[in-house]
Protein backbone atom coordinates (compact mmCIF):
# COMPACT_ATOMS: atom_id res chain seq x y z
CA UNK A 1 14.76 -18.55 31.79
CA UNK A 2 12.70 -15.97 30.20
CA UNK A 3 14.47 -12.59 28.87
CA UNK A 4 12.70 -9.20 30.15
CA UNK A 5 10.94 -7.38 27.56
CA UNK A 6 12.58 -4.11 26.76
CA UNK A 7 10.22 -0.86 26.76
CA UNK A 8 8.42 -0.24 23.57
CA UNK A 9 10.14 2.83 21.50
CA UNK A 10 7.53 5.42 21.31
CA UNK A 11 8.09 4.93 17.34
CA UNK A 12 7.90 1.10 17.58
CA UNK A 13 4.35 -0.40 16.32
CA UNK A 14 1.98 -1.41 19.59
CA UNK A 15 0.86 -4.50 17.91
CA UNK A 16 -1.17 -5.36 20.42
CA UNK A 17 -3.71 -2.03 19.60
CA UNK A 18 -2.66 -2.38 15.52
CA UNK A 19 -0.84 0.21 16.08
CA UNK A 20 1.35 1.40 12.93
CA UNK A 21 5.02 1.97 11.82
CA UNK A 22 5.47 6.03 11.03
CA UNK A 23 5.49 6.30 7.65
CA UNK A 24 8.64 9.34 5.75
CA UNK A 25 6.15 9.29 2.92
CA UNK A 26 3.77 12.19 2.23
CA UNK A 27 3.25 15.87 3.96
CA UNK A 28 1.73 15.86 7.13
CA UNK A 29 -1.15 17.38 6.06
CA UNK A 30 -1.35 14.60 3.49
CA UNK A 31 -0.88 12.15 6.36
CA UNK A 32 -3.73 13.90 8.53
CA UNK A 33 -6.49 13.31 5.65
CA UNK A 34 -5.57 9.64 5.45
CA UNK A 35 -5.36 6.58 7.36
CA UNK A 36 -2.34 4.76 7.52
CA UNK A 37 -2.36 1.32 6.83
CA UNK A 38 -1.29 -1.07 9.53
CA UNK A 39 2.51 -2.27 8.66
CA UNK A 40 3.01 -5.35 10.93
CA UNK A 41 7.04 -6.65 11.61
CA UNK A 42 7.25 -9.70 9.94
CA UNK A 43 9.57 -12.53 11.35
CA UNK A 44 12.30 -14.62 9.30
CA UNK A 45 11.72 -18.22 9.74
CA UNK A 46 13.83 -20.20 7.80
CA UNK A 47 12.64 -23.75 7.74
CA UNK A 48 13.37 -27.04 6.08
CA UNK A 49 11.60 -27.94 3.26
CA UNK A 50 13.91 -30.91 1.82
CA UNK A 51 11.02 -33.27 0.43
CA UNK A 52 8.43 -31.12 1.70
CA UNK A 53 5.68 -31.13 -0.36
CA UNK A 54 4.45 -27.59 -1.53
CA UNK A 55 1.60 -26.11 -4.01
CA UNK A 56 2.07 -23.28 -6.15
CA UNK A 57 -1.50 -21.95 -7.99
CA UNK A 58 -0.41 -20.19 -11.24
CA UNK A 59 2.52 -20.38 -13.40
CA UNK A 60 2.42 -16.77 -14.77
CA UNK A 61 6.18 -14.53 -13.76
CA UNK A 62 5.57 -14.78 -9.49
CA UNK A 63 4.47 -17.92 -9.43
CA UNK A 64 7.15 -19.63 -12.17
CA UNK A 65 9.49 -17.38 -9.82
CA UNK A 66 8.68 -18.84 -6.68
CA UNK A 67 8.51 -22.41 -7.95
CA UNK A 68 12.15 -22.64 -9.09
CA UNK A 69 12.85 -21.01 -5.96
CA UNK A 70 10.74 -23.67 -3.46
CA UNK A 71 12.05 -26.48 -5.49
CA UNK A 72 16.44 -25.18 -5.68
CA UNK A 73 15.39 -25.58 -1.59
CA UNK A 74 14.62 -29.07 -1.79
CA UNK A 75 10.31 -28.80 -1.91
CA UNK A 76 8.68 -31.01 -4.10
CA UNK A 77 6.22 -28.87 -6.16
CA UNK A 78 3.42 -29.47 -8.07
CA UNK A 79 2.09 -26.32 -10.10
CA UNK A 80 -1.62 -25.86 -10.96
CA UNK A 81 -2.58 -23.98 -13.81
CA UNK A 82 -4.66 -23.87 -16.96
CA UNK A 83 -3.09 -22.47 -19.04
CA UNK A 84 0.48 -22.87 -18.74
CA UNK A 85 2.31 -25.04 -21.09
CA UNK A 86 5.72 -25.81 -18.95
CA UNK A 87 6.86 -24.71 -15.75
CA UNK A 88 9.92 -25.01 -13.57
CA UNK A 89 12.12 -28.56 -14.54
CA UNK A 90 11.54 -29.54 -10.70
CA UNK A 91 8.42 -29.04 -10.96
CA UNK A 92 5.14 -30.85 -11.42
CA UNK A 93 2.53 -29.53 -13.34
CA UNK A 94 -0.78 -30.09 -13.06
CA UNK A 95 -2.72 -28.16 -16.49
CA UNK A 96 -5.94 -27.66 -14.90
CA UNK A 97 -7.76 -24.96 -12.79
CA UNK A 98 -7.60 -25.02 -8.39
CA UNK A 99 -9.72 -26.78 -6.81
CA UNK A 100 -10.64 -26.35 -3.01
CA UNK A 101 -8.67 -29.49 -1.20
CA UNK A 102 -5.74 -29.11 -3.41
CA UNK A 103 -3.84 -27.32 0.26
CA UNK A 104 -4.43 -31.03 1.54
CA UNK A 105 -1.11 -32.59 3.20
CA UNK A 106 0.93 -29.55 1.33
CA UNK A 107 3.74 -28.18 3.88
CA UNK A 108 2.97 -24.46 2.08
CA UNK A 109 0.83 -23.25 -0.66
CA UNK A 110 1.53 -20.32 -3.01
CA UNK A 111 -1.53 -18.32 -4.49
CA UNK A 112 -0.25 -16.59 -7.59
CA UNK A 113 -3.02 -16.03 -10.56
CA UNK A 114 -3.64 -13.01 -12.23
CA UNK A 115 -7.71 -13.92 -10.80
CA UNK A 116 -8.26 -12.24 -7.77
CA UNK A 117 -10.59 -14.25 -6.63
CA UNK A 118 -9.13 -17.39 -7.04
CA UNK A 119 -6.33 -16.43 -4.61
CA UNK A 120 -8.64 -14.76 -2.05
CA UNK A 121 -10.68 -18.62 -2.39
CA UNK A 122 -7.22 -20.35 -1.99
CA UNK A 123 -6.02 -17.71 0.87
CA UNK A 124 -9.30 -18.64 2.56
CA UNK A 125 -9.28 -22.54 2.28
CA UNK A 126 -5.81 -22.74 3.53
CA UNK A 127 -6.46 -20.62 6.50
CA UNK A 128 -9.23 -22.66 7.51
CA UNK A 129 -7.32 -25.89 7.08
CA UNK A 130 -4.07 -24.42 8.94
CA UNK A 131 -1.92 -24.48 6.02
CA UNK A 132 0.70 -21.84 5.80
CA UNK A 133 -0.02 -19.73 2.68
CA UNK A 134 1.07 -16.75 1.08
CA UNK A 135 -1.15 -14.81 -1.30
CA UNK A 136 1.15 -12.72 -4.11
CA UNK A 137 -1.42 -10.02 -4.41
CA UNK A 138 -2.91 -9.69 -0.67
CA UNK A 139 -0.53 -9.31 1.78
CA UNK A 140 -3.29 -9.05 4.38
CA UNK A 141 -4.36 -12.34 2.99
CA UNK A 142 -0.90 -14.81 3.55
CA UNK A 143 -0.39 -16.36 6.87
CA UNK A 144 3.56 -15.94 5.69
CA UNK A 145 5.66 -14.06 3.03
CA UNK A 146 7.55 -14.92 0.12
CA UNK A 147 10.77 -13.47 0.89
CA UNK A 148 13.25 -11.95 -1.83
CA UNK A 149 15.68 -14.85 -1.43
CA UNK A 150 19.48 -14.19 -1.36
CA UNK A 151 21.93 -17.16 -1.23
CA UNK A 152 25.60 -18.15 -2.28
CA UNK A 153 26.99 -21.42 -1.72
CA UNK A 154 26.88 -21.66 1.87
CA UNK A 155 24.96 -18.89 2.80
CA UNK A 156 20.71 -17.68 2.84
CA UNK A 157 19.03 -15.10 3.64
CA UNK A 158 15.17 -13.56 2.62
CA UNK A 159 14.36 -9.97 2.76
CA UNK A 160 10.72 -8.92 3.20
CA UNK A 161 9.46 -6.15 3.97
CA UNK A 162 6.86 -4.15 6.22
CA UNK A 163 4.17 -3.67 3.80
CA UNK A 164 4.46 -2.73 -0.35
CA UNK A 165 7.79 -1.58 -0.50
CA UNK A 166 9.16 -3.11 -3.65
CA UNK A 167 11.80 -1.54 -5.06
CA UNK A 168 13.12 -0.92 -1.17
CA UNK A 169 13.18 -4.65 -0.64
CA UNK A 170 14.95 -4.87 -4.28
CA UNK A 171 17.55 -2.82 -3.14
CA UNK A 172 18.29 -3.91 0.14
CA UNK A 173 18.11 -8.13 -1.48
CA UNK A 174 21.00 -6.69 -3.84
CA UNK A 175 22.81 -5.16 -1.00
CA UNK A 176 22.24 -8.29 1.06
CA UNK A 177 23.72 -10.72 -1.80
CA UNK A 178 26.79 -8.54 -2.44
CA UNK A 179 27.27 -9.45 1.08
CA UNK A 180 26.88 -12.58 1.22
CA UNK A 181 28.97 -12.94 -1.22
CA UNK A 182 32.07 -10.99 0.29
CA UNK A 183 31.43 -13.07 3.68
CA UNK A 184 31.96 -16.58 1.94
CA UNK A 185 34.74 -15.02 -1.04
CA UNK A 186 36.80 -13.94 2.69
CA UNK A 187 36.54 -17.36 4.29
CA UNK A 188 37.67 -19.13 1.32
């Protein structure tokens, strides 16, 4: 049985026209001389990825980040980069540049160089090949996002958010692991 829609907020996004999430930032006459960008919801998915295997393109901070984080959920991950020397213990590395067909068979592909280019190349060959990928400097680019990842022992979550709100995301991940943490520490 399918659930009726509820009316659209008249501050809710009309995705359906790009229509955009009201932005607290700026005066109004600021906001009248520029266009707001588009800030789209974005959906948590949590999937498996226990022996899935996954592709991370540079081994600089994000990518070395993201890595140890694919790999503590299960992914097998092989890391391609030039010009790094080690990379996560889980990892495999692979000490050479990206080469288009490198998204073959992957379950997910991370683009994370400091070369723009390179990750616009590898946002555009995994799109074309249907490969879920997520492109650390383009969020316009990633067909998913790299979530701040908060977990205890029994419990995950990922916080994203709706466009490049850092240090908001920061904060809320910290809020959201303190309490995590105080669910599991009162069930024990």
């Amino acid at each position: 049985m399918r659930a009726a829609r509820e009316p659209q907020s008249q501050h809710a996004p009309n995705l359906a026209q790009g229509g955009e999430v009201p932005s607290a930032a700026g005066t109004s006459a600021e906001a009248a001389q520029q266009p707001q960008a588009t800030a789209v919801p974005r959906f948590p998915l949590f999937v498996n990825l226990m022996g899935a295997d996954c592709l991370v393109v540079g081994a600089g901070a994000v990518g070395s980040r993201r890595a140890a984080v694919l790999a503590r959920y299960g992914a097998r991950v092989t890391v391609i980069d030039p010009a790094a020397p080690t990379c996560e213990e889980a990892a495999e590395l692979l000490a050479r540049a990206y080469k288009p067909g490198d998204e073959r068979g992957r379950t997910l592909v991370v683009a994370a160089t400091s070369n723009r280019a390179v990750n616009r190349l590898i946002g555009e060959t995994c799109r074309a090949a249907s490969v879920p990928v997520s492109v650390a400097d383009a969020p316009e680019e990633c067909t998913f996002f790299f979530p701040a990842v908060c977990a205890t022992e029994r419990l995950s979550a990922g916080v994203v958010s709706t466009g490049a709100e850092h240090a908001l995301t920061a904060r809320a991940a910290a809020a959201m692991r303190q309490t995590l943490a105080a669910c599991e520490r009162a069930e024990a």
